[in-house]
PDB file of N, CA and C in Angstrom:
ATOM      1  N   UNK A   1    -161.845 -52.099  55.709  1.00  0.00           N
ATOM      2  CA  UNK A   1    -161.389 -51.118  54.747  1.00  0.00           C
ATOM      3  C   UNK A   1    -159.914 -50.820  54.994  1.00  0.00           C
ATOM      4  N   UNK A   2    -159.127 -50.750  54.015  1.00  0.00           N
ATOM      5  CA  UNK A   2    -157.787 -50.878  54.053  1.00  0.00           C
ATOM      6  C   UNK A   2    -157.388 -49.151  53.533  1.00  0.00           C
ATOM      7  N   UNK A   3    -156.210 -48.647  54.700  1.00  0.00           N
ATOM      8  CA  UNK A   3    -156.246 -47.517  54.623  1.00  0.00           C
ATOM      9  C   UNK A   3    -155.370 -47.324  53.454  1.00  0.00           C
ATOM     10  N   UNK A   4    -154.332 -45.979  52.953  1.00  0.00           N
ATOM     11  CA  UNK A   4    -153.317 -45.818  51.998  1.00  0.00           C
ATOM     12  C   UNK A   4    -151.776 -45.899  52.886  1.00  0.00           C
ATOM     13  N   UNK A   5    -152.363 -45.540  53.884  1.00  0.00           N
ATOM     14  CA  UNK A   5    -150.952 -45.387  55.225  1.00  0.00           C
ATOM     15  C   UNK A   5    -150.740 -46.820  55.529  1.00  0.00           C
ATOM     16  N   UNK A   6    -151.863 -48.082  54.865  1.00  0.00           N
ATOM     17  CA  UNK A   6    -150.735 -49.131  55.675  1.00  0.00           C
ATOM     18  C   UNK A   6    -150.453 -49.320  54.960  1.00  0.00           C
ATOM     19  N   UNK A   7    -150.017 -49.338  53.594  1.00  0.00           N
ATOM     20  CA  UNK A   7    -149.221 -50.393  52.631  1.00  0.00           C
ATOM     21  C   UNK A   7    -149.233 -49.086  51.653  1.00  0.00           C
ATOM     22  N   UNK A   8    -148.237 -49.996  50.612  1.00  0.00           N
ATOM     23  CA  UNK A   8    -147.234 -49.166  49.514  1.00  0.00           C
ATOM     24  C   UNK A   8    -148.357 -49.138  48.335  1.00  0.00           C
ATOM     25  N   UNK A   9    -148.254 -48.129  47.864  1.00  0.00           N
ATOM     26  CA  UNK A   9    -149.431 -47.760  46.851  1.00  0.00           C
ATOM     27  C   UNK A   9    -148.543 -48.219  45.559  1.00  0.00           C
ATOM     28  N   UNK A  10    -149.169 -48.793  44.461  1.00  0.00           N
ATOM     29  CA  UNK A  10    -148.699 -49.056  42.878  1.00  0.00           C
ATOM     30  C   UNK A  10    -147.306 -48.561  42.740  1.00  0.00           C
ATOM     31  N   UNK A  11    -147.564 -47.433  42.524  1.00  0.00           N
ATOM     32  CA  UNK A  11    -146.220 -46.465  41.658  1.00  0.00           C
ATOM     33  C   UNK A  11    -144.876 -46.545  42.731  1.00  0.00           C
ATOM     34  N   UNK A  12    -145.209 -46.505  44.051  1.00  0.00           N
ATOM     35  CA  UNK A  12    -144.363 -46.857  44.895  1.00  0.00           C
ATOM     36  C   UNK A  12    -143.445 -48.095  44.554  1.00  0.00           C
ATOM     37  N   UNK A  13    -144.385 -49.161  45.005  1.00  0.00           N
ATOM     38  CA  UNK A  13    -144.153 -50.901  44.412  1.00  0.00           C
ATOM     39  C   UNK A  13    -143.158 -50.793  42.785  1.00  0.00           C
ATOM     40  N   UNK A  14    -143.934 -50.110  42.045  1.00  0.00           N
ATOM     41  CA  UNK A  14    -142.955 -50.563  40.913  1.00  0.00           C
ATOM     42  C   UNK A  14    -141.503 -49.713  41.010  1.00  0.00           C
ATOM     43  N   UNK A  15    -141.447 -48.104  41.362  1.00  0.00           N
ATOM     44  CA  UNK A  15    -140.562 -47.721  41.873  1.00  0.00           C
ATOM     45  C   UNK A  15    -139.569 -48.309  42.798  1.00  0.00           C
ATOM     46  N   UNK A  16    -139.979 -48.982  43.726  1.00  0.00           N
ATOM     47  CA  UNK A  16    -139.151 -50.077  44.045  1.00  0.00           C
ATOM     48  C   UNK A  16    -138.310 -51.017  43.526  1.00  0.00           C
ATOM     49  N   UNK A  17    -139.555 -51.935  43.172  1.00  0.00           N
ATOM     50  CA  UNK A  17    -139.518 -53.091  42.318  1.00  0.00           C
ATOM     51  C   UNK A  17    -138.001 -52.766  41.308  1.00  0.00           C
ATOM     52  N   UNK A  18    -138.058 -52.092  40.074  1.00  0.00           N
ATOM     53  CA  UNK A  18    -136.976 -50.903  39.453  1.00  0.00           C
ATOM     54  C   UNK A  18    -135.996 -50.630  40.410  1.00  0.00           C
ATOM     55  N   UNK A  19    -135.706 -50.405  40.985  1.00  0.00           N
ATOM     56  CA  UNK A  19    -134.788 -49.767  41.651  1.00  0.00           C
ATOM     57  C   UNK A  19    -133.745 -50.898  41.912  1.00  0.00           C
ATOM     58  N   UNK A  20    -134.496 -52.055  42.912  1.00  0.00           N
ATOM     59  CA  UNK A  20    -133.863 -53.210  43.450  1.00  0.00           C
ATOM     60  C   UNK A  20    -133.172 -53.761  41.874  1.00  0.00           C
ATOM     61  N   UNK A  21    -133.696 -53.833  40.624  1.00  0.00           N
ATOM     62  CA  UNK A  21    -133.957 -54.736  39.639  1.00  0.00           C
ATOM     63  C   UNK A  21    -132.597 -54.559  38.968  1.00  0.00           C
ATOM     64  N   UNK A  22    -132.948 -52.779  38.779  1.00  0.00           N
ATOM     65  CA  UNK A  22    -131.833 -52.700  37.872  1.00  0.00           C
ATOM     66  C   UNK A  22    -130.877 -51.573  38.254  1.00  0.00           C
ATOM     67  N   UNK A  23    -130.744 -51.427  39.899  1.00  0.00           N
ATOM     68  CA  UNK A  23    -129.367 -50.777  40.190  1.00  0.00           C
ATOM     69  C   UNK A  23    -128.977 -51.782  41.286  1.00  0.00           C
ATOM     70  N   UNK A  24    -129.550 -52.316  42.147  1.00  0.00           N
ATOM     71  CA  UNK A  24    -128.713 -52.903  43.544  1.00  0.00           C
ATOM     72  C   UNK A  24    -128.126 -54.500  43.198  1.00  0.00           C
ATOM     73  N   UNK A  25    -129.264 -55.331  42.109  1.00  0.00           N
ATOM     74  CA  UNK A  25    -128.947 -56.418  41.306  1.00  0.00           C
ATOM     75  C   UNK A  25    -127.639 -56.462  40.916  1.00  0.00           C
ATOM     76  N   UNK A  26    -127.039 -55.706  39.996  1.00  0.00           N
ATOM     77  CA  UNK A  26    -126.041 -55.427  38.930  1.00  0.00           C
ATOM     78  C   UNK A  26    -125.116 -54.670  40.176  1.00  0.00           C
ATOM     79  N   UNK A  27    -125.432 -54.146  41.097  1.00  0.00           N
ATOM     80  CA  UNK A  27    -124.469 -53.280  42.237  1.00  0.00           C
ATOM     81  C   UNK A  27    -123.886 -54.732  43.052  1.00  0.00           C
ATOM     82  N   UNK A  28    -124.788 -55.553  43.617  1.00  0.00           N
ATOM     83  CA  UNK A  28    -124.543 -56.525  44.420  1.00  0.00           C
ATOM     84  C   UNK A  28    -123.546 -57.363  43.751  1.00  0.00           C
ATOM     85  N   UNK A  29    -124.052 -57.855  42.492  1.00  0.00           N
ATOM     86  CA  UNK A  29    -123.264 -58.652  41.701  1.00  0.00           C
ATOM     87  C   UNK A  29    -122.009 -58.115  41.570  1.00  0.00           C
ATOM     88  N   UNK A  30    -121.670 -57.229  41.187  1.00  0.00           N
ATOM     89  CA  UNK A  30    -120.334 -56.775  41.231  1.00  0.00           C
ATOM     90  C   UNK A  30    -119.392 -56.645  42.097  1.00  0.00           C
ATOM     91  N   UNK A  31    -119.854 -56.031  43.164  1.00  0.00           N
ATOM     92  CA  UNK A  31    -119.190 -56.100  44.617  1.00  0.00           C
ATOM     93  C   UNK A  31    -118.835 -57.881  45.137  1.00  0.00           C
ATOM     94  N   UNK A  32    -120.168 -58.971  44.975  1.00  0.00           N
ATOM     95  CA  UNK A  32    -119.481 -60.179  44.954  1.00  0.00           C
ATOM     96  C   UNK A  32    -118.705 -60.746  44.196  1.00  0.00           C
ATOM     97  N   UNK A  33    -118.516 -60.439  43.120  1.00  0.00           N
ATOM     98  CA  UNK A  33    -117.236 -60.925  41.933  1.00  0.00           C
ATOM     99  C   UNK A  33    -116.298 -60.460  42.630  1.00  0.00           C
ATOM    100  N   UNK A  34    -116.167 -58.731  42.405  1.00  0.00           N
ATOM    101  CA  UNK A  34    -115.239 -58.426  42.424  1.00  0.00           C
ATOM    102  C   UNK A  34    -114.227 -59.093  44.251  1.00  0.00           C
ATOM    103  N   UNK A  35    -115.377 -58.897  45.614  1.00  0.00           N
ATOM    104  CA  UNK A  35    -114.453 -59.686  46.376  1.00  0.00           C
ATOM    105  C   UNK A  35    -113.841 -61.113  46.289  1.00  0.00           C
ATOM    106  N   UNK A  36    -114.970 -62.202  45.619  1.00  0.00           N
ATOM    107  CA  UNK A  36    -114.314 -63.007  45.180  1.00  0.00           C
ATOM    108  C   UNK A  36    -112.784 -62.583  44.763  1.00  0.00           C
ATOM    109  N   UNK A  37    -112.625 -62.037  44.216  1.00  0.00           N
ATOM    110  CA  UNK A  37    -111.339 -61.883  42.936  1.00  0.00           C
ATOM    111  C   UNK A  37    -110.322 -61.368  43.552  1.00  0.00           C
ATOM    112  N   UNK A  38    -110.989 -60.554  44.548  1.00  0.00           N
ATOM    113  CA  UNK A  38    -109.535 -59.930  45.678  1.00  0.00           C
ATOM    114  C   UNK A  38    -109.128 -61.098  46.845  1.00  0.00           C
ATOM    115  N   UNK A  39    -110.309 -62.141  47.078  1.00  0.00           N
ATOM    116  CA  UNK A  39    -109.831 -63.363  48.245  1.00  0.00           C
ATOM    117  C   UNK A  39    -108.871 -64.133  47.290  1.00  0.00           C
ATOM    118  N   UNK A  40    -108.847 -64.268  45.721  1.00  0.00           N
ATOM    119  CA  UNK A  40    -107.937 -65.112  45.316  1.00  0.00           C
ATOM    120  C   UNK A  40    -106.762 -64.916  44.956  1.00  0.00           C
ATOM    121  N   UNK A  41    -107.092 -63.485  44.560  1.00  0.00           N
ATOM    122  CA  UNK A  41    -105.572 -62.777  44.376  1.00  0.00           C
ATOM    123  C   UNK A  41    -104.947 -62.665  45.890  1.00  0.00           C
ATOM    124  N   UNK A  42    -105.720 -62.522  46.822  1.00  0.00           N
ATOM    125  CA  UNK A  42    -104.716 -61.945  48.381  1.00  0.00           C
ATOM    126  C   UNK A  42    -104.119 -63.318  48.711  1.00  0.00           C
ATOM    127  N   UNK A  43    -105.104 -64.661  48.705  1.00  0.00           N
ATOM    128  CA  UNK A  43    -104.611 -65.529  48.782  1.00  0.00           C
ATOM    129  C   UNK A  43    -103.116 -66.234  48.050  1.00  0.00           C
ATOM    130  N   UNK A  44    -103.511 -66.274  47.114  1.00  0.00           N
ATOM    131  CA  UNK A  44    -102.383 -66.470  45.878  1.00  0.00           C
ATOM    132  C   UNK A  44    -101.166 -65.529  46.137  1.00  0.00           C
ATOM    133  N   UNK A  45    -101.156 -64.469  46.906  1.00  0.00           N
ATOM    134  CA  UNK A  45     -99.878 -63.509  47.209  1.00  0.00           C
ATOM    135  C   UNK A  45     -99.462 -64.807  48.333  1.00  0.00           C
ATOM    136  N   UNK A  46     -99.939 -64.533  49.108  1.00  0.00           N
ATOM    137  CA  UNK A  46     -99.596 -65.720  50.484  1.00  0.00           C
ATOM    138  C   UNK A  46     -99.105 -66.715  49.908  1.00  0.00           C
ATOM    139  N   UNK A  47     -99.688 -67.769  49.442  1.00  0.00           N
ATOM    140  CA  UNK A  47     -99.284 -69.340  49.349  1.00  0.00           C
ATOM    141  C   UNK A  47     -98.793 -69.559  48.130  1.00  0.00           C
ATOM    142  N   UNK A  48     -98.439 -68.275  46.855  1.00  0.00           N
ATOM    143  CA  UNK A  48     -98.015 -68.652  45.181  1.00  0.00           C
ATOM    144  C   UNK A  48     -98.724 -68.282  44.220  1.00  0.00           C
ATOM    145  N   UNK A  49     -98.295 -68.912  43.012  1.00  0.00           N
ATOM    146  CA  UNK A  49     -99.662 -69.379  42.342  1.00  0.00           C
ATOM    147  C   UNK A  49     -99.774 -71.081  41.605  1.00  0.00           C
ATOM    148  N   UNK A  50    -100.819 -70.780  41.365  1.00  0.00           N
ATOM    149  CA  UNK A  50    -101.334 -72.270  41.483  1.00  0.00           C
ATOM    150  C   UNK A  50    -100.041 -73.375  41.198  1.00  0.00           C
ATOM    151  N   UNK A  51    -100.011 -74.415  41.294  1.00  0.00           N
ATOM    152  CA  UNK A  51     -98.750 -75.463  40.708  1.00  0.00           C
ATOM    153  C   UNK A  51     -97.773 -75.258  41.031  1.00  0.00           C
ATOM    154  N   UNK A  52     -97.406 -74.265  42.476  1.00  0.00           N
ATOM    155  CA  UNK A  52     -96.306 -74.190  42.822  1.00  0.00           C
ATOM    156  C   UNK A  52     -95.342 -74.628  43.944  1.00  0.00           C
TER     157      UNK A  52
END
């Protein structure tokens, strides 16, 4: 017999589930663009820009 204290009950799970889906997804993604975009711009200060 499986108690409620060992594992995540329904509403929990989808509360989760939601959470990860549609704030940390769209949070993560952004934060990796956006550093992308600052390694090419910091770079490009250093060495030019392209063809140069």
């Amino acid at each position: 017999m499986q108690n409620e204290s060992d594992g995540y009950t329904k509403p929990q799970e989808l509360r989760s589930f939601l959470f990860l889906t549609a704030v940390m997804a769209p949070v993560l993604s952004v934060i990796i663009v956006a550093g992308y975009g600052f390694l090419v711009w910091f770079y490009q200060m250093l060495a030019g820009p392209p063809g140069s």
